[in-house]
C-alpha atoms as a PDB file:
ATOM      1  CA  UNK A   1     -44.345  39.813  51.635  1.00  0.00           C
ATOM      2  CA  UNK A   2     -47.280  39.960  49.521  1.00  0.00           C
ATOM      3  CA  UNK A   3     -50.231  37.335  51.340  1.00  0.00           C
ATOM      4  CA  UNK A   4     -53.547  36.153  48.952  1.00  0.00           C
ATOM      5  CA  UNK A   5     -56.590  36.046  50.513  1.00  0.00           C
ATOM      6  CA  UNK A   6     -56.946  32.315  50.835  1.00  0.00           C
ATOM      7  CA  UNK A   7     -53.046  32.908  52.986  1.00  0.00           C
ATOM      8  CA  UNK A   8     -55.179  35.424  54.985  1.00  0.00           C
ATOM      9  CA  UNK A   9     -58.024  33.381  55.783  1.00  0.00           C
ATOM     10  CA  UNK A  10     -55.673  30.043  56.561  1.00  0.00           C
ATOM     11  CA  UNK A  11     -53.616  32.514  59.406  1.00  0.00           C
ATOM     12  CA  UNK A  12     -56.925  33.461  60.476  1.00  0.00           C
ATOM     13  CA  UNK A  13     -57.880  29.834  61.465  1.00  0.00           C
ATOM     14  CA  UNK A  14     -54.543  28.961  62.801  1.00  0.00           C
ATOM     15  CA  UNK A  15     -54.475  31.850  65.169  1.00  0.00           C
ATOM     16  CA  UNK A  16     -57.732  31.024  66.719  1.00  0.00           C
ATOM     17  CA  UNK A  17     -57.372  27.340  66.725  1.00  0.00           C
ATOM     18  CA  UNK A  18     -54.312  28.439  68.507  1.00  0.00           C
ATOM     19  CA  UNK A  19     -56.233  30.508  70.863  1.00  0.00           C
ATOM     20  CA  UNK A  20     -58.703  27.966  71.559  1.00  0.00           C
ATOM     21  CA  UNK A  21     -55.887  25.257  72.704  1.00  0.00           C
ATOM     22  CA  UNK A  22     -54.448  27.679  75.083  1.00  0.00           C
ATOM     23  CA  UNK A  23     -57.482  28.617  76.672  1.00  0.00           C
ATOM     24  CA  UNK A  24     -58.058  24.698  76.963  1.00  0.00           C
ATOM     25  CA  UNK A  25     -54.549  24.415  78.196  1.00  0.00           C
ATOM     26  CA  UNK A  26     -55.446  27.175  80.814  1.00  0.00           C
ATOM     27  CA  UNK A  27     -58.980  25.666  82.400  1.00  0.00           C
ATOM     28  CA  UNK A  28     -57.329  22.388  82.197  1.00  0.00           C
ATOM     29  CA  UNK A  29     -54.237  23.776  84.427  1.00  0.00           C
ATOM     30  CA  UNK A  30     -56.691  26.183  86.808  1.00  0.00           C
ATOM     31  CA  UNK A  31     -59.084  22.844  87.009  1.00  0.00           C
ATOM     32  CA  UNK A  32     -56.112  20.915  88.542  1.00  0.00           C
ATOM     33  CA  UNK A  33     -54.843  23.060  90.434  1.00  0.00           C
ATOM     34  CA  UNK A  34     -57.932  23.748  92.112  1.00  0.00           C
ATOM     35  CA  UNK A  35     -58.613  19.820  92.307  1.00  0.00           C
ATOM     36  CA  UNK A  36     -54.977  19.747  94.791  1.00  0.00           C
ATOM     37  CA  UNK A  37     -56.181  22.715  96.486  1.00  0.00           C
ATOM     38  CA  UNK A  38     -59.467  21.275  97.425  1.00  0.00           C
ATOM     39  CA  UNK A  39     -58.907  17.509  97.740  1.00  0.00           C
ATOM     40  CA  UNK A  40     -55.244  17.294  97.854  1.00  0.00           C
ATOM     41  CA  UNK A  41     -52.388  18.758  99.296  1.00  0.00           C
ATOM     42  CA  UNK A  42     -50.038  16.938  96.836  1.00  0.00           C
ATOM     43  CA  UNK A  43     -49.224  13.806  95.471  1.00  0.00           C
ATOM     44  CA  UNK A  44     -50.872  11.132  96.760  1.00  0.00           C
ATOM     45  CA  UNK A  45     -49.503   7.344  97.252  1.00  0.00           C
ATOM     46  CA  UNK A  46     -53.244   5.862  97.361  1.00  0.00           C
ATOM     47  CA  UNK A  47     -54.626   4.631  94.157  1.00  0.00           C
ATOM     48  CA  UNK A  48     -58.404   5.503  95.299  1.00  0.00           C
ATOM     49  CA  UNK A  49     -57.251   9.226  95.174  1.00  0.00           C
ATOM     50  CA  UNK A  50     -55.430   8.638  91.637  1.00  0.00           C
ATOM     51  CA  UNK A  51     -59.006   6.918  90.649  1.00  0.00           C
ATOM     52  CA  UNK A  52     -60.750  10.135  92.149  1.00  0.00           C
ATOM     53  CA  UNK A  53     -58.273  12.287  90.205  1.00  0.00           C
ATOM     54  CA  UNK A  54     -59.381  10.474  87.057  1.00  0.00           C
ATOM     55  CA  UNK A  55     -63.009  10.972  87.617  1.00  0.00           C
ATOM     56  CA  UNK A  56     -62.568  14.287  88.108  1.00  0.00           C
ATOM     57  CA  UNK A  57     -60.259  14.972  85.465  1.00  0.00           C
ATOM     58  CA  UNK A  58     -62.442  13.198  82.992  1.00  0.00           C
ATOM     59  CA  UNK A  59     -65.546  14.889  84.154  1.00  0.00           C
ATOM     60  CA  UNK A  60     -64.930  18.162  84.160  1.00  0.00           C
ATOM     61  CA  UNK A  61     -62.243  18.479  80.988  1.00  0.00           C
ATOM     62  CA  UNK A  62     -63.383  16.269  78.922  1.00  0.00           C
ATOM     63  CA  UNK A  63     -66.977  18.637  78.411  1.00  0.00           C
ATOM     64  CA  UNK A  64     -64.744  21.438  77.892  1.00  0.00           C
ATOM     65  CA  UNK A  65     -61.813  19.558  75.625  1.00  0.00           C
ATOM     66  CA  UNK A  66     -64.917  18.027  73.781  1.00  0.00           C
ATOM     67  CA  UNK A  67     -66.627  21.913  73.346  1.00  0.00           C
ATOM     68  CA  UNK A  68     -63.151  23.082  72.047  1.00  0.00           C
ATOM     69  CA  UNK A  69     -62.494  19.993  69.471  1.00  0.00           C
ATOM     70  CA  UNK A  70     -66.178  20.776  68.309  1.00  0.00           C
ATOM     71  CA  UNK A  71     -64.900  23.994  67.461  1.00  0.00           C
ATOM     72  CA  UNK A  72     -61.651  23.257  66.095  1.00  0.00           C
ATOM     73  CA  UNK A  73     -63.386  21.097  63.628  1.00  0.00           C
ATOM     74  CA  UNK A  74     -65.810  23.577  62.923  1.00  0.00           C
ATOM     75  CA  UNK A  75     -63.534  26.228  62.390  1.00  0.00           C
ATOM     76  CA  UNK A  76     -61.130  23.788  60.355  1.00  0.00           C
ATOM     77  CA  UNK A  77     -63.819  22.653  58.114  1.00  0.00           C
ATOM     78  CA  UNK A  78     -65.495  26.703  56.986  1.00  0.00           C
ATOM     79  CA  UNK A  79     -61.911  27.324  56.687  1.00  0.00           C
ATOM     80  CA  UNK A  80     -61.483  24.269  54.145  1.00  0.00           C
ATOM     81  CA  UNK A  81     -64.545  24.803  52.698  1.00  0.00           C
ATOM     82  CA  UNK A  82     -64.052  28.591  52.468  1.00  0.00           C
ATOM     83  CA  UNK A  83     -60.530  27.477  50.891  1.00  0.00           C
ATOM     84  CA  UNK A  84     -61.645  25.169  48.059  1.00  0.00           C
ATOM     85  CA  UNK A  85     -64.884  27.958  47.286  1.00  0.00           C
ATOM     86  CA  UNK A  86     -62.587  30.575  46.471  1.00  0.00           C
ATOM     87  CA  UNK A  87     -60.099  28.203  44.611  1.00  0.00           C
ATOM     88  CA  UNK A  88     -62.911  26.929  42.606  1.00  0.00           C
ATOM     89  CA  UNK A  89     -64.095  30.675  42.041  1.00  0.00           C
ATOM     90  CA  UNK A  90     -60.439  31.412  40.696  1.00  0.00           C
ATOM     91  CA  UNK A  91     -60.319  28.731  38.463  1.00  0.00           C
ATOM     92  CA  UNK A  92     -63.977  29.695  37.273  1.00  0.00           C
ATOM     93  CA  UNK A  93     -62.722  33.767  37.118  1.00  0.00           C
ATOM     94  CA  UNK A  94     -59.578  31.753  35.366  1.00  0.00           C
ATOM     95  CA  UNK A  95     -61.069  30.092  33.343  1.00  0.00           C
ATOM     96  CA  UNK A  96     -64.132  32.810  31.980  1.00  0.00           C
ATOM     97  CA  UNK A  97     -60.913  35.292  31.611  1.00  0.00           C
ATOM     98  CA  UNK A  98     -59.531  33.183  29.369  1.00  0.00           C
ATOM     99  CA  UNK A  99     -62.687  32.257  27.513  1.00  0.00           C
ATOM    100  CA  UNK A 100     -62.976  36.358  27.499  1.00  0.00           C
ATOM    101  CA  UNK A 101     -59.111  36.987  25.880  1.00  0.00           C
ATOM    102  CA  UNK A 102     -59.952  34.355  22.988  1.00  0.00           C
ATOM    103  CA  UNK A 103     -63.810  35.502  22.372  1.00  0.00           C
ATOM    104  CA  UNK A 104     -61.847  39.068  22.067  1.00  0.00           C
ATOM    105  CA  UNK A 105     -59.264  37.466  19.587  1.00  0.00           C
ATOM    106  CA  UNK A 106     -61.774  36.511  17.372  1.00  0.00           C
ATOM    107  CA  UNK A 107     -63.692  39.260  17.264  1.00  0.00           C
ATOM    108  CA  UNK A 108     -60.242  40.930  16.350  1.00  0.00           C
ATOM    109  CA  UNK A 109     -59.183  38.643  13.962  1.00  0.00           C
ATOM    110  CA  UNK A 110     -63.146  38.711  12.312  1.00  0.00           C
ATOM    111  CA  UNK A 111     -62.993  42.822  12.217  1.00  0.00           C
ATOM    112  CA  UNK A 112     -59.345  42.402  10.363  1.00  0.00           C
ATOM    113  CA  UNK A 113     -60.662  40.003   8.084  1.00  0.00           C
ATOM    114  CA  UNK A 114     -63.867  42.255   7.419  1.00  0.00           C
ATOM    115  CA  UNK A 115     -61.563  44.999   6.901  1.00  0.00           C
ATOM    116  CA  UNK A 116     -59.300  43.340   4.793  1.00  0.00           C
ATOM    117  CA  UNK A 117     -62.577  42.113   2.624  1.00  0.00           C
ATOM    118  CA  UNK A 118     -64.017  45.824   2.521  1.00  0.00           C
ATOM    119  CA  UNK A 119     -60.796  47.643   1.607  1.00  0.00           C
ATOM    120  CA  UNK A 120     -60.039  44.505  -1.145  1.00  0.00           C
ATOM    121  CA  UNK A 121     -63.720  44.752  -2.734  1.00  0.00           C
ATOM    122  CA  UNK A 122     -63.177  49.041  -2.789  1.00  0.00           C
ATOM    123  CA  UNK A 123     -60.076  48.715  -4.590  1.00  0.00           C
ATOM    124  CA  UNK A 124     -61.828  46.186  -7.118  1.00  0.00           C
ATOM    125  CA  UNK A 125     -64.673  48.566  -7.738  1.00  0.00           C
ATOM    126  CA  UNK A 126     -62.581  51.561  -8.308  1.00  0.00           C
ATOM    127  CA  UNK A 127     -60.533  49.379 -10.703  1.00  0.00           C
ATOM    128  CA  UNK A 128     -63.646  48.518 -11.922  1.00  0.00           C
ATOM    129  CA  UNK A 129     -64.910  51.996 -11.858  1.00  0.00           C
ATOM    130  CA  UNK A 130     -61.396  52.960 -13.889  1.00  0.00           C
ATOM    131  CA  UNK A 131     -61.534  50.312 -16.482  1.00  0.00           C
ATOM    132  CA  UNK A 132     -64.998  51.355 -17.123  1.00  0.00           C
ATOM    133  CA  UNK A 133     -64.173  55.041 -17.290  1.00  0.00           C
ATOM    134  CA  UNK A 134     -61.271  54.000 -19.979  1.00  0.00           C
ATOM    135  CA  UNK A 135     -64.045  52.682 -21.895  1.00  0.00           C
ATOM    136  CA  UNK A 136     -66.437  55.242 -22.092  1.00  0.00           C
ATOM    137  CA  UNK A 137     -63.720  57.521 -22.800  1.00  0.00           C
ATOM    138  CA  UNK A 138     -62.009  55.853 -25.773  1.00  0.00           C
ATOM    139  CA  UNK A 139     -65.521  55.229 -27.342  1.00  0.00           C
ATOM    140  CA  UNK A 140     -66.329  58.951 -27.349  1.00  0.00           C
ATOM    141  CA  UNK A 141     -62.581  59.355 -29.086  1.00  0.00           C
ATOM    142  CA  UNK A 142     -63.577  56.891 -31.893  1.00  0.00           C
ATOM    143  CA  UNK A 143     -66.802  58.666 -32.207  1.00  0.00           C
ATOM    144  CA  UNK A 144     -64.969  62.106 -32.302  1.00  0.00           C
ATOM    145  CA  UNK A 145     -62.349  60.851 -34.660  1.00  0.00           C
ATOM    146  CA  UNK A 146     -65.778  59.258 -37.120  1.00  0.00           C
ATOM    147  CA  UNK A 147     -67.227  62.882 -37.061  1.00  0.00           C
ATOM    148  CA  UNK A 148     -64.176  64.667 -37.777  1.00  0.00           C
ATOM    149  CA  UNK A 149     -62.858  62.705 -40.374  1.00  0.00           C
ATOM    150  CA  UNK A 150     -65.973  62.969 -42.444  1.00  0.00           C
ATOM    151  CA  UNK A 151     -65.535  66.523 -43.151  1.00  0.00           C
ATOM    152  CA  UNK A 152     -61.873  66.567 -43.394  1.00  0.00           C
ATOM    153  CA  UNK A 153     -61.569  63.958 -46.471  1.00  0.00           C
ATOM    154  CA  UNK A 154     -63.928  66.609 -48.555  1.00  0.00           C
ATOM    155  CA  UNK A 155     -61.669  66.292 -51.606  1.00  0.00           C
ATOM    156  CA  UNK A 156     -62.830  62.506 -51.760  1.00  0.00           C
ATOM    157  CA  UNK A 157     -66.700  64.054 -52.698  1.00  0.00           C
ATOM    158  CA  UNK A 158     -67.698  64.485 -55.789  1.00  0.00           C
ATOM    159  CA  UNK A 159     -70.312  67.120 -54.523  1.00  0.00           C
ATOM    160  CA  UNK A 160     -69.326  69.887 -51.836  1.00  0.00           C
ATOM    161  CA  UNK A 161     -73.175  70.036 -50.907  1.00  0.00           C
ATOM    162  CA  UNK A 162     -72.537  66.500 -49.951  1.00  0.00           C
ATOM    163  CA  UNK A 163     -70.486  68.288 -46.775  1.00  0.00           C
ATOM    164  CA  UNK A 164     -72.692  70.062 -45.666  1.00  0.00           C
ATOM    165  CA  UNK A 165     -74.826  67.129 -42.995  1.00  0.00           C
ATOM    166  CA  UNK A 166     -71.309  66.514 -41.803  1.00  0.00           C
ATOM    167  CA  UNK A 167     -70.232  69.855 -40.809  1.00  0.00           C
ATOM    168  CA  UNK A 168     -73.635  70.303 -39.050  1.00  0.00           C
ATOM    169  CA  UNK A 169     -73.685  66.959 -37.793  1.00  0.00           C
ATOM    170  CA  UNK A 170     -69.965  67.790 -36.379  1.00  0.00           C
ATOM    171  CA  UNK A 171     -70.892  71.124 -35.199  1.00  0.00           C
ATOM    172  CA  UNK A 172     -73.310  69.583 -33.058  1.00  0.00           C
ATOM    173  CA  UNK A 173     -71.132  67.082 -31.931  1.00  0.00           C
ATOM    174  CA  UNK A 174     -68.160  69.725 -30.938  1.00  0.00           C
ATOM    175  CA  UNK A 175     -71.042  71.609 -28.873  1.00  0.00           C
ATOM    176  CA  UNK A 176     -72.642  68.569 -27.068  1.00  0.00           C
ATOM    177  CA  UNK A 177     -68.817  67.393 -26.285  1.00  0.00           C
ATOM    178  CA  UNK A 178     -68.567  70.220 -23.618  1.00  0.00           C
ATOM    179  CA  UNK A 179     -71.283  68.380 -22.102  1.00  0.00           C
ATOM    180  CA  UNK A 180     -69.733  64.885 -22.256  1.00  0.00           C
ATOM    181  CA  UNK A 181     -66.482  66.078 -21.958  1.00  0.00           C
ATOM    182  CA  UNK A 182     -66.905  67.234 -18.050  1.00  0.00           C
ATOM    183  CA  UNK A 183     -68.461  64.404 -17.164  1.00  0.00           C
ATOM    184  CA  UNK A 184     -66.413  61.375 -19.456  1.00  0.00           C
ATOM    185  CA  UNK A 185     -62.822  63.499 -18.860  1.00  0.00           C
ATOM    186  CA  UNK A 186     -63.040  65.737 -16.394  1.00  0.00           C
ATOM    187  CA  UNK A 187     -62.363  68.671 -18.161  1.00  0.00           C
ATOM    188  CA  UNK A 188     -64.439  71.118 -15.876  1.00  0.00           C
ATOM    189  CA  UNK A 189     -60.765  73.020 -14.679  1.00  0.00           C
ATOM    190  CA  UNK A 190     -58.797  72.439 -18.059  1.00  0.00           C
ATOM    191  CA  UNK A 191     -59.572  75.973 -19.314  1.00  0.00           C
ATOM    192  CA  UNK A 192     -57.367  75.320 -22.247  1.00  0.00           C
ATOM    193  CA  UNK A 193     -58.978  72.301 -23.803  1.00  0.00           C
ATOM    194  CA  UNK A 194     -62.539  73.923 -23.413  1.00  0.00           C
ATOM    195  CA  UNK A 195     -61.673  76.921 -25.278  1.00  0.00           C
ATOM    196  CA  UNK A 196     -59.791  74.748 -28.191  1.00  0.00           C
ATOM    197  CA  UNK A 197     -63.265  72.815 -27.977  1.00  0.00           C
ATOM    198  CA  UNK A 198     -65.181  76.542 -28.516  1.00  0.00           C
ATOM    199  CA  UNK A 199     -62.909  77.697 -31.230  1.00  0.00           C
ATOM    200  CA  UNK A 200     -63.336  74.500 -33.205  1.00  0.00           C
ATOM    201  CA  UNK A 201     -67.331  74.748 -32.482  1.00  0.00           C
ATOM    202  CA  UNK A 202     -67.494  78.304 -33.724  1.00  0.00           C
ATOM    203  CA  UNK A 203     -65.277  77.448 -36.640  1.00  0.00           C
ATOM    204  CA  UNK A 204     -67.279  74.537 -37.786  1.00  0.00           C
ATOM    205  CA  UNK A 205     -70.338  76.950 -37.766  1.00  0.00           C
ATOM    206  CA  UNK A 206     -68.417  79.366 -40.078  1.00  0.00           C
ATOM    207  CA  UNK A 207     -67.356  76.644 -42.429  1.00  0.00           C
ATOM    208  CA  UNK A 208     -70.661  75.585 -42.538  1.00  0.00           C
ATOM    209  CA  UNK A 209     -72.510  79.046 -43.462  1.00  0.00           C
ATOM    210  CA  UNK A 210     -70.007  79.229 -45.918  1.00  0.00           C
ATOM    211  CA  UNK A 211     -70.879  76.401 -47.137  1.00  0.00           C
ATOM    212  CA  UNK A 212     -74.688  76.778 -47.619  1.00  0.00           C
ATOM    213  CA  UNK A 213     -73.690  80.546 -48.483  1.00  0.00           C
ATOM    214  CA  UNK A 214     -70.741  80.996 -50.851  1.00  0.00           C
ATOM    215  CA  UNK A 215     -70.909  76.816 -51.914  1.00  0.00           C
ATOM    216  CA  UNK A 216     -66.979  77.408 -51.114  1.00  0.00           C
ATOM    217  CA  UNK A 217     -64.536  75.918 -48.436  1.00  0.00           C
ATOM    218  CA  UNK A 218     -62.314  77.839 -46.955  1.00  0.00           C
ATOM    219  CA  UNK A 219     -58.853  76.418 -47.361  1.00  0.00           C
ATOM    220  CA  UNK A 220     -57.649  78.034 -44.435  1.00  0.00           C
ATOM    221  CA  UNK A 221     -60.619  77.408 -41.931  1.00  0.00           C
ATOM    222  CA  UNK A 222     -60.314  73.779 -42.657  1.00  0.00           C
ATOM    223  CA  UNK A 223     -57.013  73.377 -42.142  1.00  0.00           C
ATOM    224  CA  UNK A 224     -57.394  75.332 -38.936  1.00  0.00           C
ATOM    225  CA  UNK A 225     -60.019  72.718 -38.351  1.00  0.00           C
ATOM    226  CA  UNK A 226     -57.759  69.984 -38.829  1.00  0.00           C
ATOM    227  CA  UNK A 227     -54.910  71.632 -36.572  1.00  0.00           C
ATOM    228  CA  UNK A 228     -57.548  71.812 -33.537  1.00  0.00           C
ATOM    229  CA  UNK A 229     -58.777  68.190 -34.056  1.00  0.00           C
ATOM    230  CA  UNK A 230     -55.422  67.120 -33.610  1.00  0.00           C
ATOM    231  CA  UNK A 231     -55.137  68.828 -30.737  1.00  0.00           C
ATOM    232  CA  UNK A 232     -57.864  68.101 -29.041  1.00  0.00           C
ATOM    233  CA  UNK A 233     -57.814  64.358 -29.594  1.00  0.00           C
ATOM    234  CA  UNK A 234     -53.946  64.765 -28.347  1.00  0.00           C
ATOM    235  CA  UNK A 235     -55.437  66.100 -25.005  1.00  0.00           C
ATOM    236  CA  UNK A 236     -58.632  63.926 -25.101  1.00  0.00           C
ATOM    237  CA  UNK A 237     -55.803  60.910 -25.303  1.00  0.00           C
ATOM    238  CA  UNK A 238     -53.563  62.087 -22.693  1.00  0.00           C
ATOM    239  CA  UNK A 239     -56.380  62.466 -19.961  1.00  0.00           C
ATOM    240  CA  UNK A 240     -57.812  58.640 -21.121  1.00  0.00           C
ATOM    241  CA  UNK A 241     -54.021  57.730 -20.573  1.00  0.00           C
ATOM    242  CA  UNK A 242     -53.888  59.486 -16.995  1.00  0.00           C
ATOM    243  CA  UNK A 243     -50.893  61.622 -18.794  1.00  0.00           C
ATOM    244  CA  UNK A 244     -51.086  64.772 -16.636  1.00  0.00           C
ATOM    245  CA  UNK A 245     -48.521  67.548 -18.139  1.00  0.00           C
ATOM    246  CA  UNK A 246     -46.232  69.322 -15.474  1.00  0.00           C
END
């Protein structure tokens, strides 16, 4: 059976208080026997030998009875002592492991919550960082829509030189979108859209050399023009709208 330490130390002290009574037990018996081998050869009827007996007895045993209940209270009282140390030491190891297990909880419970905080405010910014993205994105649409339609509503001016600040102006605009466009849409892998973006640059610059050249517009460029604005504001909306094509 499994014994503590305090069980230990208790069967310690009971085993030599044990051993100290039977060596009492043991002097006391060799002490009168040699008393009746000396002085007496039995029992005697007398009362000054009983009286003799007692004076002996109390004499010699009661130094050595006194020595060994010295000792037995010695021994009791480490033992007690030792006892209520160690019980006081487990209730203090008890206790502090206790104290430990709920200092440790809330340090858990704080890391969760920090967690919790840190992964809550990341998701806010990158909503943040989204909604702000959306922004950006569907202001540069409005401002490619304003620089497109001014060139494409040419039968509205009563002068075709009038055209000509437009196309530049949108020429300019087509060829500093390849710029804006990687960084607002993220169109640094869509091959497609960037060469729809080139064609519609080099185009514009035709339209308008023709322009300052011939003073004509060419039907067919501009309606190619107006065929690759649609298109690209199609794909310009469909990346602000997080539509990705399969």
């Amino acid at each position: 059976m499994y014994m503590t330490q305090r069980d230990t130390e208790r069967t310690k002290t009971d085993r030599r208080v044990k051993i100290a009574c039977y060596i009492a037990i043991s002097i006391s018996a060799i002490l009168i026997a040699l008393y009746f081998i000396f002085f007496h050869y039995g029992f005697s009827k007398e009362s000054n030998s009983w009286s003799n007996f007692g004076d002996y007895f109390n004499g010699v045993l009661s130094p050595i009875l006194t020595a060994v209940n010295i000792y037995v209270f010695i021994r009791l009282t480490t033992t007690i002592s030792n006892i209520e140390s160690k019980r006081a030491q487990e209730a203090i190891n008890q206790e502090k492991f206790h104290s430990d297990r709920e200092l440790n909880q809330a340090k858990e419970l704080f890391e969760k919550e920090i967690e919790h905080d840190k992964i809550r405010l990341e998701i806010e910014l990158e909503n943040e960082k989204k909604l702000l993205l959306v922004q950006l994105r569907k202001q540069e649409i409005d401002s490619f829509l304003r620089v497109m339609n001014d060139i494409l509503v040419f039968e509205k001016q009563h002068d075709i030189n009038e055209l000509a600040y437009p196309i530049l102006r949108a020429y300019q605009y087509t060829e500093s979108l390849l710029f804006t466009g990687v960084k607002i849409f993220g169109i640094e892998k869509n091959h497609n859209l960037i060469s729809k973006i080139h064609h519609l640059s080099r185009d514009l610059d035709f339209l308008y050399n023709e322009l300052k050249i011939n003073k004509n517009i060419d039907q067919d460029i501009h309606l190619k023009i107006f065929e690759e604005k649609r298109e690209i504001l199609d794909a310009l909306i469909d990346i602000t709208l997080d539509k990705r094509k399969e």
